[in-house]
N, C-alpha and C. Protein backbone atom coordinates (compact mmCIF):
# COMPACT_ATOMS: atom_id res chain seq x y z
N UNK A 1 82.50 -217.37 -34.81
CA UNK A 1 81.29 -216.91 -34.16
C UNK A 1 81.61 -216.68 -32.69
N UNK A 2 81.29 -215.76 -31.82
CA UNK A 2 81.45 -215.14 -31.00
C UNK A 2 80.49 -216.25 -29.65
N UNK A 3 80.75 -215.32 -28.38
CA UNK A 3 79.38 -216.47 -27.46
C UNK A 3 78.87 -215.92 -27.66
N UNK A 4 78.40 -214.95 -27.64
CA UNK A 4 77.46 -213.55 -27.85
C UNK A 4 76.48 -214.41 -29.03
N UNK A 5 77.33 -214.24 -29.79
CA UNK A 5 76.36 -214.93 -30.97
C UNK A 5 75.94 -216.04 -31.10
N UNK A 6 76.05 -217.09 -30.60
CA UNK A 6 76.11 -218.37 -30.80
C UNK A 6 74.68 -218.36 -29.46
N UNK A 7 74.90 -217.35 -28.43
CA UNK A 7 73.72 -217.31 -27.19
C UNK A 7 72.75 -216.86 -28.43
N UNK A 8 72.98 -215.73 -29.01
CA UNK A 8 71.77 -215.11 -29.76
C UNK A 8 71.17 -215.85 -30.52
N UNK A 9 71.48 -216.92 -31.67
CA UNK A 9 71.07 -217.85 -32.25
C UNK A 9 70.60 -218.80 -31.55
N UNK A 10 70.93 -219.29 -30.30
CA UNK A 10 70.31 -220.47 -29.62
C UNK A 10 69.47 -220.04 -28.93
N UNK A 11 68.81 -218.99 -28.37
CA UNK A 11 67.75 -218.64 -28.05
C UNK A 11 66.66 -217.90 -28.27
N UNK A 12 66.90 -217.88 -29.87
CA UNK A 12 65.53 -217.94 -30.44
C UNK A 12 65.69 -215.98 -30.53
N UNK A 13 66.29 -215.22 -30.33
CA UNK A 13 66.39 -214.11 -29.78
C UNK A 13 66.35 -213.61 -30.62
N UNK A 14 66.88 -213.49 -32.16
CA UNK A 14 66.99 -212.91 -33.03
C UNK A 14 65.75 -213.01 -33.87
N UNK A 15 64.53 -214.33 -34.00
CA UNK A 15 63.65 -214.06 -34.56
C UNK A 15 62.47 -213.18 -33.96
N UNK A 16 62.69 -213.32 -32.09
CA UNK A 16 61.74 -211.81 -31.28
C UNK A 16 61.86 -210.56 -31.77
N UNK A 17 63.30 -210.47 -32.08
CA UNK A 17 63.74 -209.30 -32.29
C UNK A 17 62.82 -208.58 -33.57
N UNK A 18 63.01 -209.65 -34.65
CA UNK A 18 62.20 -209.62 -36.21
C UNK A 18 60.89 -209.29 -35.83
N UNK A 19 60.10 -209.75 -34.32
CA UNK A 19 58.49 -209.66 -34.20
C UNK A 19 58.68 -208.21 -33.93
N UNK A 20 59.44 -207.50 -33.76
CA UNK A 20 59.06 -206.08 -33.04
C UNK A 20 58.87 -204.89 -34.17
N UNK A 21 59.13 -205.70 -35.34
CA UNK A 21 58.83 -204.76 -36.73
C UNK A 21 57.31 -204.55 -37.46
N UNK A 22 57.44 -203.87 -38.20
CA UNK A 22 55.93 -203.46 -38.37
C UNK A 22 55.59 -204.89 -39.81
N UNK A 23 54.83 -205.20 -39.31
CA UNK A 23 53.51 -206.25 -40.03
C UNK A 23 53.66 -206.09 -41.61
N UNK A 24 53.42 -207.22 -42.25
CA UNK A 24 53.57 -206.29 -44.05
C UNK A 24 52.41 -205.70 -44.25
N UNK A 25 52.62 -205.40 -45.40
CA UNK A 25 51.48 -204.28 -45.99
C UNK A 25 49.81 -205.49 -45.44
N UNK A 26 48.68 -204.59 -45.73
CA UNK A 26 47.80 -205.41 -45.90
C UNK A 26 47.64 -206.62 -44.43
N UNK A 27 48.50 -206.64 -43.53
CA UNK A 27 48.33 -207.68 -42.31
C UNK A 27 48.04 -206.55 -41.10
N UNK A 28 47.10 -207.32 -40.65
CA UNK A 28 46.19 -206.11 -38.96
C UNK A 28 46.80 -206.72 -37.76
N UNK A 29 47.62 -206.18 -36.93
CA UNK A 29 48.02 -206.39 -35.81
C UNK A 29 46.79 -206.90 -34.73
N UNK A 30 47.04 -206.82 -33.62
CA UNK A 30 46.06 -207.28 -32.30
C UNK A 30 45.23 -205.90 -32.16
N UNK A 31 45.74 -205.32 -32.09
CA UNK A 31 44.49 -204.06 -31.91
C UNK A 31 43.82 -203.48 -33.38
N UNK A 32 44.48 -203.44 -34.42
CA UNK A 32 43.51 -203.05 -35.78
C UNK A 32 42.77 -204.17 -36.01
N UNK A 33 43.11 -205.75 -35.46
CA UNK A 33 41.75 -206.57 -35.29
C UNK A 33 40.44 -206.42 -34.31
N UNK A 34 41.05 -205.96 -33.51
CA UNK A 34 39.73 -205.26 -32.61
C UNK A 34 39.18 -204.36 -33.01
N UNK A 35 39.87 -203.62 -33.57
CA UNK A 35 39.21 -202.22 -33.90
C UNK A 35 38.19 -202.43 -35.45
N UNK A 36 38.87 -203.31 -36.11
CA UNK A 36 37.63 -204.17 -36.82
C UNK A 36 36.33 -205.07 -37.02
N UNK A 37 36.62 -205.62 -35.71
CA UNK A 37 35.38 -206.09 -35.25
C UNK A 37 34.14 -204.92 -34.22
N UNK A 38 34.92 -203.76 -34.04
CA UNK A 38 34.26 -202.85 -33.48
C UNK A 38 33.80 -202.28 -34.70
N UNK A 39 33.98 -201.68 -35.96
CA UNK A 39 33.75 -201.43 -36.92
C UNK A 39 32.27 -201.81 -37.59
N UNK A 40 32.79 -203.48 -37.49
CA UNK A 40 31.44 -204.65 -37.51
C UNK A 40 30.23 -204.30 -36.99
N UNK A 41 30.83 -204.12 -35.54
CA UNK A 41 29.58 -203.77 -35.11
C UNK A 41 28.49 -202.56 -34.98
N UNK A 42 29.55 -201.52 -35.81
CA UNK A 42 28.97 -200.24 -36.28
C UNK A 42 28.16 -200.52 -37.52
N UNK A 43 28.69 -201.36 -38.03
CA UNK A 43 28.29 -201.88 -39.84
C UNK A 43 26.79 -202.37 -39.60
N UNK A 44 26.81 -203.65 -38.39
CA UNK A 44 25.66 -203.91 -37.92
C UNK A 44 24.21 -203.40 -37.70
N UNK A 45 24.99 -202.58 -36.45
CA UNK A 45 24.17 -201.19 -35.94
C UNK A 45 23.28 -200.38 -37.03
N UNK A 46 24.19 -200.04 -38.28
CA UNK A 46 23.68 -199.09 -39.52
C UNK A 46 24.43 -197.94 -39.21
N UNK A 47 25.67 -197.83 -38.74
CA UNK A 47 26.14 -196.59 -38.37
C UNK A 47 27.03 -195.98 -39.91
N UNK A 48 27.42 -197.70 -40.17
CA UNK A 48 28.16 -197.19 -41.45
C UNK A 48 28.02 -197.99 -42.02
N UNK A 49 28.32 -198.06 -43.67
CA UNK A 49 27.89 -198.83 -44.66
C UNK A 49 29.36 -199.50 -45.31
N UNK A 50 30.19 -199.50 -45.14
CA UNK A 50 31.70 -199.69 -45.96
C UNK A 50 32.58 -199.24 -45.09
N UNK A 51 33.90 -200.25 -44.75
CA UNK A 51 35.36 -199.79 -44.45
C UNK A 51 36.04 -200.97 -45.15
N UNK A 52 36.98 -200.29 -45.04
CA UNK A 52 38.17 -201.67 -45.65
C UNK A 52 39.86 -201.05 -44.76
N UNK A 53 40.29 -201.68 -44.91
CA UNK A 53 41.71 -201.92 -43.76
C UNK A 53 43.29 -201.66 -45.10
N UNK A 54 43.50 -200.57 -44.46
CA UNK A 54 44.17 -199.74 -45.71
C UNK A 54 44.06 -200.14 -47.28
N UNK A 55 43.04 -199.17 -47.58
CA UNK A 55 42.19 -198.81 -48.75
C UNK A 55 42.48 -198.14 -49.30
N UNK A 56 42.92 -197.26 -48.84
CA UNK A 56 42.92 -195.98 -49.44
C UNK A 56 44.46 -195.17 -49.13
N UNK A 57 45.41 -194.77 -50.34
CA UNK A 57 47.03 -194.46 -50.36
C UNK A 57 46.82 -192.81 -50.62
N UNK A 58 47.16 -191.99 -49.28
CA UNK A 58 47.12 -190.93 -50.02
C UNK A 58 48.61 -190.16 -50.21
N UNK A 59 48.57 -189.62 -51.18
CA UNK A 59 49.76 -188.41 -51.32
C UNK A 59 49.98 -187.16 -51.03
N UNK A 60 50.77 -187.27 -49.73
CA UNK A 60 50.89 -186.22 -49.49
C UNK A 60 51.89 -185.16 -49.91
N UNK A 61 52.94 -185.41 -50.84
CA UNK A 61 54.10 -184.78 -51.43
C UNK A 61 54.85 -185.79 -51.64
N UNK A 62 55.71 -185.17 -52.80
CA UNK A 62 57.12 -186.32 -53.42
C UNK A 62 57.16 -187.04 -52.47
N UNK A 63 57.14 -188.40 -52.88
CA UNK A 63 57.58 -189.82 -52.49
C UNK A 63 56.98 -189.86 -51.24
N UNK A 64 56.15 -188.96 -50.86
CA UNK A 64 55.78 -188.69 -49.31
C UNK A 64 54.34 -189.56 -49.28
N UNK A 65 54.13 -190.79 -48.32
CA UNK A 65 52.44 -191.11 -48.57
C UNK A 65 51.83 -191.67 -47.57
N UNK A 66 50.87 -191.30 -46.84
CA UNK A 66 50.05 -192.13 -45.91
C UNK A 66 49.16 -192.78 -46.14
N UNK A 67 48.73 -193.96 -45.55
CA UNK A 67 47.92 -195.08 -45.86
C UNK A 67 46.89 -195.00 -44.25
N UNK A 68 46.08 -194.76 -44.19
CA UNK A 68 45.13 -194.64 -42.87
C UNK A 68 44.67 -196.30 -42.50
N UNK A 69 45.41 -196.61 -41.69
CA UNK A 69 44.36 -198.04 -40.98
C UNK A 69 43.29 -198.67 -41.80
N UNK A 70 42.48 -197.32 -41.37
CA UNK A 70 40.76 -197.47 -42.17
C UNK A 70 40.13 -196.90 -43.06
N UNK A 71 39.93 -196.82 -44.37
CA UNK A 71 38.94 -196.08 -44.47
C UNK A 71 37.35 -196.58 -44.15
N UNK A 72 36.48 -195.42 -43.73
CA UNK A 72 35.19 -195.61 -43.60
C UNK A 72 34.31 -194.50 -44.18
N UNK A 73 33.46 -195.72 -44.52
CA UNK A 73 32.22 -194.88 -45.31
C UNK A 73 31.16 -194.70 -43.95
N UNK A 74 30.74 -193.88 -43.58
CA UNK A 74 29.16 -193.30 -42.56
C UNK A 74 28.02 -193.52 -43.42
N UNK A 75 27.10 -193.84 -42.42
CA UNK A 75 25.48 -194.10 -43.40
C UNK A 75 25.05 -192.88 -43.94
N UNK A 76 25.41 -191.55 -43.81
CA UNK A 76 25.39 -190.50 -44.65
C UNK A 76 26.09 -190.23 -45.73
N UNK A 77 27.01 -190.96 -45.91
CA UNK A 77 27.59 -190.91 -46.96
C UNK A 77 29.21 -190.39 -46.73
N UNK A 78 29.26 -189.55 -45.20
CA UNK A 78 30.74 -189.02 -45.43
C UNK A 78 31.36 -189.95 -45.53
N UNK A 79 33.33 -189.67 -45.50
CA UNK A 79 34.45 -190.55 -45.78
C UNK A 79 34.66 -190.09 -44.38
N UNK A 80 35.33 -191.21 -44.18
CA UNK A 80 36.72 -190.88 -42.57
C UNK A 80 37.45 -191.74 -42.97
N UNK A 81 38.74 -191.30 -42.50
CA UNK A 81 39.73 -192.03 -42.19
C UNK A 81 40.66 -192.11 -40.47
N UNK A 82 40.15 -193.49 -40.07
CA UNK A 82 40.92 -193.67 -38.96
C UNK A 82 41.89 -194.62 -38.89
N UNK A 83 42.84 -194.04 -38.03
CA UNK A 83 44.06 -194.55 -37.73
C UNK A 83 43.87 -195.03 -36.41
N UNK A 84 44.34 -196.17 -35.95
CA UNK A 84 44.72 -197.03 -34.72
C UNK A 84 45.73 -197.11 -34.53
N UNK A 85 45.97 -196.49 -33.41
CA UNK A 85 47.44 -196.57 -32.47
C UNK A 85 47.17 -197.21 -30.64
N UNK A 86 48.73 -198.04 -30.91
CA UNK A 86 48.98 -198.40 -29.73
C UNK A 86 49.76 -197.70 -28.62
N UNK A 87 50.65 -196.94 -29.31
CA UNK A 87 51.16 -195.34 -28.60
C UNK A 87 51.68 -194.79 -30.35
N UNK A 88 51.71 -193.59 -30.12
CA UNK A 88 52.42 -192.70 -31.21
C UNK A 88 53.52 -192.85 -31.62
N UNK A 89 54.31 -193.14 -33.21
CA UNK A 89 56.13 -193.25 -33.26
C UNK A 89 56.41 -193.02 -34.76
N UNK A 90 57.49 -192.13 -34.69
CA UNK A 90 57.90 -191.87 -35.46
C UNK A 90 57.50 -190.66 -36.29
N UNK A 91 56.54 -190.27 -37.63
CA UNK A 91 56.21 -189.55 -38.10
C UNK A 91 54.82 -189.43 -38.57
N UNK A 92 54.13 -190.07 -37.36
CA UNK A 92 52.55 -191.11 -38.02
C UNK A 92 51.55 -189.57 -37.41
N UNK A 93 51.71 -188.85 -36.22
CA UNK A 93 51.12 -187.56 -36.20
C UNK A 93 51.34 -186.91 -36.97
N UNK A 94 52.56 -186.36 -37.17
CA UNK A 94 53.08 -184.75 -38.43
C UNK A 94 51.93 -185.57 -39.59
N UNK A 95 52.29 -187.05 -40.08
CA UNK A 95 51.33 -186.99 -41.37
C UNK A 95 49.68 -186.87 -41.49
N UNK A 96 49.53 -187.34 -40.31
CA UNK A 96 47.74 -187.76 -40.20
C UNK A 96 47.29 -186.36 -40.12
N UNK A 97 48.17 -185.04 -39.60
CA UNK A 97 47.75 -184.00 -39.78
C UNK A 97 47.79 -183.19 -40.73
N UNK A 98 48.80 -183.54 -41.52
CA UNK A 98 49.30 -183.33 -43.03
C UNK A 98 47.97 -183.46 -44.10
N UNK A 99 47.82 -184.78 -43.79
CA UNK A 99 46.53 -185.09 -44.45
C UNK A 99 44.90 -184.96 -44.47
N UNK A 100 45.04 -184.14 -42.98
CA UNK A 100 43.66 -184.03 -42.46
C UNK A 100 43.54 -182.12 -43.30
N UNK A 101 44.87 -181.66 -43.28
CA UNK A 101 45.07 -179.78 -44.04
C UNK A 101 44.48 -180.18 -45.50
N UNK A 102 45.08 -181.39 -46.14
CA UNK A 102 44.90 -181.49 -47.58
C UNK A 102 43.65 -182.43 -48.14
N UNK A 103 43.28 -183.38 -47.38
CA UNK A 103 42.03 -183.88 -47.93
C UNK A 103 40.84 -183.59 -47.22
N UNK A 104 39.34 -183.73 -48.15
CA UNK A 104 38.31 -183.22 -47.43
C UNK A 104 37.36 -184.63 -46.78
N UNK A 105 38.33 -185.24 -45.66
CA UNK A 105 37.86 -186.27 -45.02
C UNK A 105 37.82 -185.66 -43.59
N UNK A 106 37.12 -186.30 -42.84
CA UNK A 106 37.13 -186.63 -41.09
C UNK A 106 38.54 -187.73 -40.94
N UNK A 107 39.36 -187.16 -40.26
CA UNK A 107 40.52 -188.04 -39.96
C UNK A 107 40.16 -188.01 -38.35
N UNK A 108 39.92 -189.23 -37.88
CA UNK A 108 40.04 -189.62 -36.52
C UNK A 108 41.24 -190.34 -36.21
N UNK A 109 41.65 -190.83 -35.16
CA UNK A 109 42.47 -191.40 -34.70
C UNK A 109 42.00 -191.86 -33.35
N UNK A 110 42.42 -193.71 -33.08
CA UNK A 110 41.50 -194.10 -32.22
C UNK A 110 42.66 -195.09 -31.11
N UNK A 111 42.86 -195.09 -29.62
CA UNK A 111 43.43 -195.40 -29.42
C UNK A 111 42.48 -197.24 -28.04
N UNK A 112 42.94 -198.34 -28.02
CA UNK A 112 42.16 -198.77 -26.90
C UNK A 112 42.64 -198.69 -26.10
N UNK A 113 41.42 -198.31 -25.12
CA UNK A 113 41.14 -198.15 -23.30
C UNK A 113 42.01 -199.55 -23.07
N UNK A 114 42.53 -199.48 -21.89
CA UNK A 114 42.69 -200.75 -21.39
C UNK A 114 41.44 -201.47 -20.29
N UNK A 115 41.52 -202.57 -20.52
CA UNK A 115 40.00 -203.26 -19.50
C UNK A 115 39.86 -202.52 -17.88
N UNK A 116 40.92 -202.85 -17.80
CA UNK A 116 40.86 -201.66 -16.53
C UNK A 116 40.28 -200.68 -16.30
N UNK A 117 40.69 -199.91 -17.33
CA UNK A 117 39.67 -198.36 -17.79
C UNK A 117 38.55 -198.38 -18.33
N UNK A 118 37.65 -199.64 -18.22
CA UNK A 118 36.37 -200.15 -18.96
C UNK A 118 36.56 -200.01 -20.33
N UNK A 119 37.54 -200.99 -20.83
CA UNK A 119 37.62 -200.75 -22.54
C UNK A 119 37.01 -199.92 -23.54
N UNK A 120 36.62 -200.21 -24.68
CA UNK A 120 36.18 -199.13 -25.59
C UNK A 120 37.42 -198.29 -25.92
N UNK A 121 37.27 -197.03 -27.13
CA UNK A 121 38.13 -196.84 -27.27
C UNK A 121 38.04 -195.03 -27.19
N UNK A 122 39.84 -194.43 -26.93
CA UNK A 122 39.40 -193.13 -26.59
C UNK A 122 39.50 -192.51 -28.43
N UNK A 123 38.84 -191.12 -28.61
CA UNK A 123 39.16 -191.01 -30.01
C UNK A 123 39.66 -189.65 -30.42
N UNK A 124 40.58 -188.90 -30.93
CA UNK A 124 41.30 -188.15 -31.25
C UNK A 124 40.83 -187.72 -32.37
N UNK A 125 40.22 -186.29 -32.81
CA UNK A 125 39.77 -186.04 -34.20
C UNK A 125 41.08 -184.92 -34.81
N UNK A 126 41.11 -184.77 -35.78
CA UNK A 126 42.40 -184.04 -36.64
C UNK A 126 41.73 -183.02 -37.52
C-alpha cells in the first residue's frame, strides 16, 4: 500500500468521494425534499391533487429512459412532469426535451433561488 493510499483510507476520503454519486433509485436529495414539501403546500392550497417522487418511467427509445423527479397531477386534471435540478449534467436536458416532443405532458423543470435571491423557485417549461 502506497502513502497515498494509506492517507486516503485514513481520512475518511474515499467514503466523501462515494457521497458525490447520485442517491439510489427512489431516495430525494436536499433539494427534491424541498421541492416536496413545496408541492405539499400546493396539495394544501388545492392547486393539485396527486404527485409522487419518480412515478412515472418513461421510454424514450431502446434501452433509452427517463424518470422525471415528479410526477404531478393539477386540480384540473392535467399531468406534469417536473424535474429538480441543482445545476444541469450530463444528458438530463437532451432527455427532458426528448420527452416533452413525445409525451402529451407539461414538462417543467424547477431550479431553487438561493435565500439571498428571496428563495422560491425559478421554473423552466419544455
Amino acid at each position: 500500500m502506497s502513502i497515498g493510499a494509506r492517507h486516503f483510507k485514513s481520512t475518511g476520503a474515499k467514503s466523501s468521494l462515494l457521497a458525490l454519486g447520485r442517491l439510489p433509485a427512489g431516495t430525494m436529495n436536499q433539494t427534491e425534499a424541498a421541492y416536496a414539501q413545496h408541492l405539499e403546500h400546493r396539495k394544501f392550497a388545492g392547486e393539485l391533487v396527486w404527485y409522487r417522487f419518480e412515478g412515472i418511467k418513461l421510454r424514450l427509445a431502446d434501452n433509452t429512459f427517463y424518470t422525471p423527479d415528479f410526477a404531478v397531477m393539477l386540480a384540473n386534471g392535467q399531468m406534469e412532469m417536473h424535474e429538480v435540478k441543482g445545476r444541469w449534467m450530463d444528458d438530463a436536458r437532451a432527455k427532458i426535451k426528448i420527452a416533452a416532443d413525445q409525451y402529451p405532458f407539461r414538462f417543467i423543470a424547477v431550479m431553487a433561488r438561493t435565500k439571498r435571491a428571496g428563495g422560491g423557485w425559478d421554473v423552466e417549461e419544455f
